[in-house]
Protein backbone atom coordinates (compact mmCIF):
# COMPACT_ATOMS: atom_id res chain seq x y z
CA UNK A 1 67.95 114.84 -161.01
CA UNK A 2 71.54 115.59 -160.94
CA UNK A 3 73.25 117.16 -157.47
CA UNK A 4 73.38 120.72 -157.88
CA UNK A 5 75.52 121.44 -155.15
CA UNK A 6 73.11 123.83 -153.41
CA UNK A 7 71.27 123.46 -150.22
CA UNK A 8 68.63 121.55 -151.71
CA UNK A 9 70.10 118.48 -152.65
CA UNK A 10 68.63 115.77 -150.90
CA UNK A 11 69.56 112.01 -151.11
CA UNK A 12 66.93 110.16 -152.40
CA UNK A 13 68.26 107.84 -149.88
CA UNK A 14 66.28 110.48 -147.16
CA UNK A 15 63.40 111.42 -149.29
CA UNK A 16 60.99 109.73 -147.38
CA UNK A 17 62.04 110.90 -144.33
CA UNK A 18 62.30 114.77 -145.52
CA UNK A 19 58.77 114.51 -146.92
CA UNK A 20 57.23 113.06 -143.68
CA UNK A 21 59.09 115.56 -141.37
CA UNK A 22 58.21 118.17 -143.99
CA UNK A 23 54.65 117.71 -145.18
CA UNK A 24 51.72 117.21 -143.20
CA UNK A 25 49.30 117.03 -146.71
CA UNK A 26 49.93 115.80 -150.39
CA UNK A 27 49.47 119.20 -151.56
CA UNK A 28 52.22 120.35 -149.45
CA UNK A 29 54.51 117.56 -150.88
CA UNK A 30 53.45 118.87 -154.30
CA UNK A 31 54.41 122.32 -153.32
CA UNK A 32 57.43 121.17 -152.22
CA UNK A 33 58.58 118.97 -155.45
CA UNK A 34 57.28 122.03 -157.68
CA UNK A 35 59.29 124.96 -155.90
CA UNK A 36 62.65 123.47 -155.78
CA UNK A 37 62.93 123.33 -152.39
CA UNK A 38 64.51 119.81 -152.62
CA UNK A 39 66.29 118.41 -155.20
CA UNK A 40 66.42 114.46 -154.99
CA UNK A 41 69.63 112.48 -156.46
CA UNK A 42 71.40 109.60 -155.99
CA UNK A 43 72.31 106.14 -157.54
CA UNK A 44 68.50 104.33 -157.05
CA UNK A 45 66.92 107.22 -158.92
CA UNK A 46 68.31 105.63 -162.09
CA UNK A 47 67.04 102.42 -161.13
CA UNK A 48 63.14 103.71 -161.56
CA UNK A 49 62.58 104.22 -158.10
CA UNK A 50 59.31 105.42 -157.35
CA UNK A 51 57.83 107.08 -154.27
CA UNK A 52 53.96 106.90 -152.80
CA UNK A 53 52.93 110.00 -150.25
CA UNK A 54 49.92 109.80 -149.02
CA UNK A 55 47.90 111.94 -146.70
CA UNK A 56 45.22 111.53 -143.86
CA UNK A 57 43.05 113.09 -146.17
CA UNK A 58 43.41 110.65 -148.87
CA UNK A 59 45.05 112.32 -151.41
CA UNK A 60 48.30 109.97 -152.91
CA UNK A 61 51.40 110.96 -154.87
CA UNK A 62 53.36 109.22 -156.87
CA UNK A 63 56.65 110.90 -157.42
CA UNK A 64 59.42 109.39 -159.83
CA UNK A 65 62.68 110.51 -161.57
CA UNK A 66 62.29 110.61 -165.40
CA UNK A 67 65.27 111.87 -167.31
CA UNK A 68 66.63 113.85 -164.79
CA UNK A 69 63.66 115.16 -163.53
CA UNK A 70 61.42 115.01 -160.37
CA UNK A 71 57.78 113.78 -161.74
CA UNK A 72 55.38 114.06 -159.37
CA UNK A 73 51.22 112.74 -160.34
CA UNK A 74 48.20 112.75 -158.14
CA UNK A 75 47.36 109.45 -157.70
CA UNK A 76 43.64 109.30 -155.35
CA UNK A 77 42.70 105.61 -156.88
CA UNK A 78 39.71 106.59 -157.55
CA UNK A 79 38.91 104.49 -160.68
CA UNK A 80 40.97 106.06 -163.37
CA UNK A 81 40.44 109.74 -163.21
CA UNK A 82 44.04 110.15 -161.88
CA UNK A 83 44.63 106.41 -161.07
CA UNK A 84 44.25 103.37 -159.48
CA UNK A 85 46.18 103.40 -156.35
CA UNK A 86 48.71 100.77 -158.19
CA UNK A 87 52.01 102.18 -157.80
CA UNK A 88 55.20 99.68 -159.09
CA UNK A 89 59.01 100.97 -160.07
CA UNK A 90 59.05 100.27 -163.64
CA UNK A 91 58.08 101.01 -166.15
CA UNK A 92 56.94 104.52 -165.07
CA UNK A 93 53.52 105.38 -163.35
CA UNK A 94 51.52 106.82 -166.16
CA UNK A 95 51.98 103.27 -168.42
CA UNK A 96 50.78 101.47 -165.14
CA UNK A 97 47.78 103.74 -164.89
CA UNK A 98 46.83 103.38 -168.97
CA UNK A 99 47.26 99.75 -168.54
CA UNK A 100 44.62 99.49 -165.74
CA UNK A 101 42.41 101.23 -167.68
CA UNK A 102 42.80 98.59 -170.97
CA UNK A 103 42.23 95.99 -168.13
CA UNK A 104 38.78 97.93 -166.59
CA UNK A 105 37.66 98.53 -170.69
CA UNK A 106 38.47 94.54 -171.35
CA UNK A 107 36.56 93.85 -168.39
CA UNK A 108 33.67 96.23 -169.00
C-alpha cells in the first residue's frame, strides 16, 4: 500500500517489530491488518516481500502486498487446508500453496 499520510502508516521496514510489540495471537495480527490500524509501505513491498506471524498457539500468517494492498492468509501447515507452512517472496503465497498440493496429488 501507498503512504496515506495518516497515523497509520507504518514502514514495512518496522512491521515486524509493530506486530510483535502489538499482537500477542495471529488473530490479533489479523484484526489488526483488517481494521486499518496500520498501513504498511515502503520500497521492499514492491519487491514481493512477504511476512510469517506466528503464534504460541500455532496459528501462522502469511501477510504480503499485492497491488497495493495488505493480503493477509492463515497459513497453520496443516496439510493443505490453508497451507503448508512453506512461505517464500515470490511469486505470491497462494501459487506456493496450489503448487504443494500438485506435488502431494503427484505423490499420492
Amino acid at each position: 500500500p501507498k503512504e496515506t499520510g495518516t497515523d497509520t502508516d507504518l514502514s514495512v521496514d518496522h512491521f515486524c517489530e509493530y506486530m510483535l510489540a502489538s499482537c500477542a495471537t495471529v488473530p490479533e495480527a489479523q484484526a489488526v491488518l483488517a481494521n486499518g490500524t496500520v498501513t504498511p509501505h515502503g520500497p521492499s513491498i514492491a519487491g514481493g516481500d512477504h511476512f510469517v506471524l506466528r503464534d504460541v498457539n500455532g496459528a501462522s500468517l502469511v501477510v504480503e502486498f499485492l497491488d497495493e494492498k495488505t493480503v493477509a492468509t492463515l497459513d497453520n501447515n496443516d496439510g493443505g487446508t490453508t497451507g503448508y507452512g512453506v512461505m517464500t517472496n515470490e511469486p505470491q503465497f497462494d501459487w506456493h500453496v496450489e503448487n504443494m498440493r500438485h506435488a502431494a496429488w503427484k505423490l499420492g
